[in-house]
Protein backbone atom coordinates (compact mmCIF):
# COMPACT_ATOMS: atom_id res chain seq x y z
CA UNK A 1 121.24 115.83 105.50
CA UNK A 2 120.53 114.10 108.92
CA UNK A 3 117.65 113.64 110.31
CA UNK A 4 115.18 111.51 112.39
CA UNK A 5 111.66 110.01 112.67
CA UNK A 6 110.03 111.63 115.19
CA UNK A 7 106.54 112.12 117.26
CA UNK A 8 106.00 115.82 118.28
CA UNK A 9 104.06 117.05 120.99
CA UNK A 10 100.57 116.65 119.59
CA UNK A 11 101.40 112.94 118.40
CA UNK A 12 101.99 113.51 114.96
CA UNK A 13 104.94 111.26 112.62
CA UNK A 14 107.66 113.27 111.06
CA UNK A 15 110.99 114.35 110.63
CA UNK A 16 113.23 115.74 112.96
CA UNK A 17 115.67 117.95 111.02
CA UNK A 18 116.67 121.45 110.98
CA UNK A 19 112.79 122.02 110.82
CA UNK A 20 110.04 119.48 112.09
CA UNK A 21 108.27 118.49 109.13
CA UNK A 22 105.14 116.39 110.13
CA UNK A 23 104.20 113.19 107.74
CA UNK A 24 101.29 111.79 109.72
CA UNK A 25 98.28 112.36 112.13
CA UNK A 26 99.33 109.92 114.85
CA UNK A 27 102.12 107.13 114.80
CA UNK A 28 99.97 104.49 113.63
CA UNK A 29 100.40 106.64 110.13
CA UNK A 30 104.10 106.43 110.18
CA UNK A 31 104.65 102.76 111.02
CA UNK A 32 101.88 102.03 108.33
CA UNK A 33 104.40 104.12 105.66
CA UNK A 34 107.40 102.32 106.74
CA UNK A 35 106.38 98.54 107.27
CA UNK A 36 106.01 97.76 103.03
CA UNK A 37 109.59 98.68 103.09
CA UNK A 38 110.89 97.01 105.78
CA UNK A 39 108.62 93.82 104.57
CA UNK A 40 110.30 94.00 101.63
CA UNK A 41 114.14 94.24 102.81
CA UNK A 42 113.01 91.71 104.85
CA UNK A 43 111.50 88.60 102.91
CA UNK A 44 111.77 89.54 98.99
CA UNK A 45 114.71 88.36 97.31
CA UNK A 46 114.79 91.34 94.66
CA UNK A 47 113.49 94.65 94.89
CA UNK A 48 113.35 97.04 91.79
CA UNK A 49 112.78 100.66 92.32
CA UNK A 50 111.14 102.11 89.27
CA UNK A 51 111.19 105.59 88.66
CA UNK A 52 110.01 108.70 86.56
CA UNK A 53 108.66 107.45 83.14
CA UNK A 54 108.46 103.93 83.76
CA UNK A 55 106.22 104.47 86.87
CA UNK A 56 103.68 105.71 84.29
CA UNK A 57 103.72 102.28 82.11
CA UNK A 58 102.56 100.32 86.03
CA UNK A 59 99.34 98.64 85.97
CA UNK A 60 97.68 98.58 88.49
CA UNK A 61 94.37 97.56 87.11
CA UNK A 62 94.15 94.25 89.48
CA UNK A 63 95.13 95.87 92.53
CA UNK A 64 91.92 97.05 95.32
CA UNK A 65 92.29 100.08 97.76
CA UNK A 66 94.10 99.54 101.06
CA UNK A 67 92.81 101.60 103.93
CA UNK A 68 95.28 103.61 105.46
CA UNK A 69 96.04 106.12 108.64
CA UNK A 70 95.04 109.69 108.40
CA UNK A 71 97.82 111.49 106.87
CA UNK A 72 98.51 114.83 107.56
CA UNK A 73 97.79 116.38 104.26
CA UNK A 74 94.12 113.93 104.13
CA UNK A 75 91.12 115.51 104.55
């Protein structure tokens, strides 16, 4: 399906598609979701996506919070 990253008329992040579908409060949300991924295209020299079952057996005991922009769906 295409679509687009997009900021709609009250400044929100989303997708453009056949619907807008917004992700984040302001833009600062959406570049925040976007830059570990680029970082990691960018400098790593493997990247391992880990999915359904074995996303349970992560630890992430050592890891601290990160603050983050308001998403849409925070309250």
């Amino acid at each position: 399906m295409a679509h687009s990253f997009m900021v709609g008329p009250d400044g929100a992040f989303g997708i453009g598609a056949r619907r807008w579908t917004p992700l984040h409060a302001g833009i600062d949300g959406g570049a925040e979701s976007l830059a570990p991924a680029a970082h990691a295209r960018r400098w790593a020299t493997t990247v391992t996506r880990v999915t359904r079952k074995a996303v349970d057996a992560l630890e992430f005991g050592d890891f601290g919070p990160v603050l983050e922009a308001q998403g849409v769906t925070d309250f």
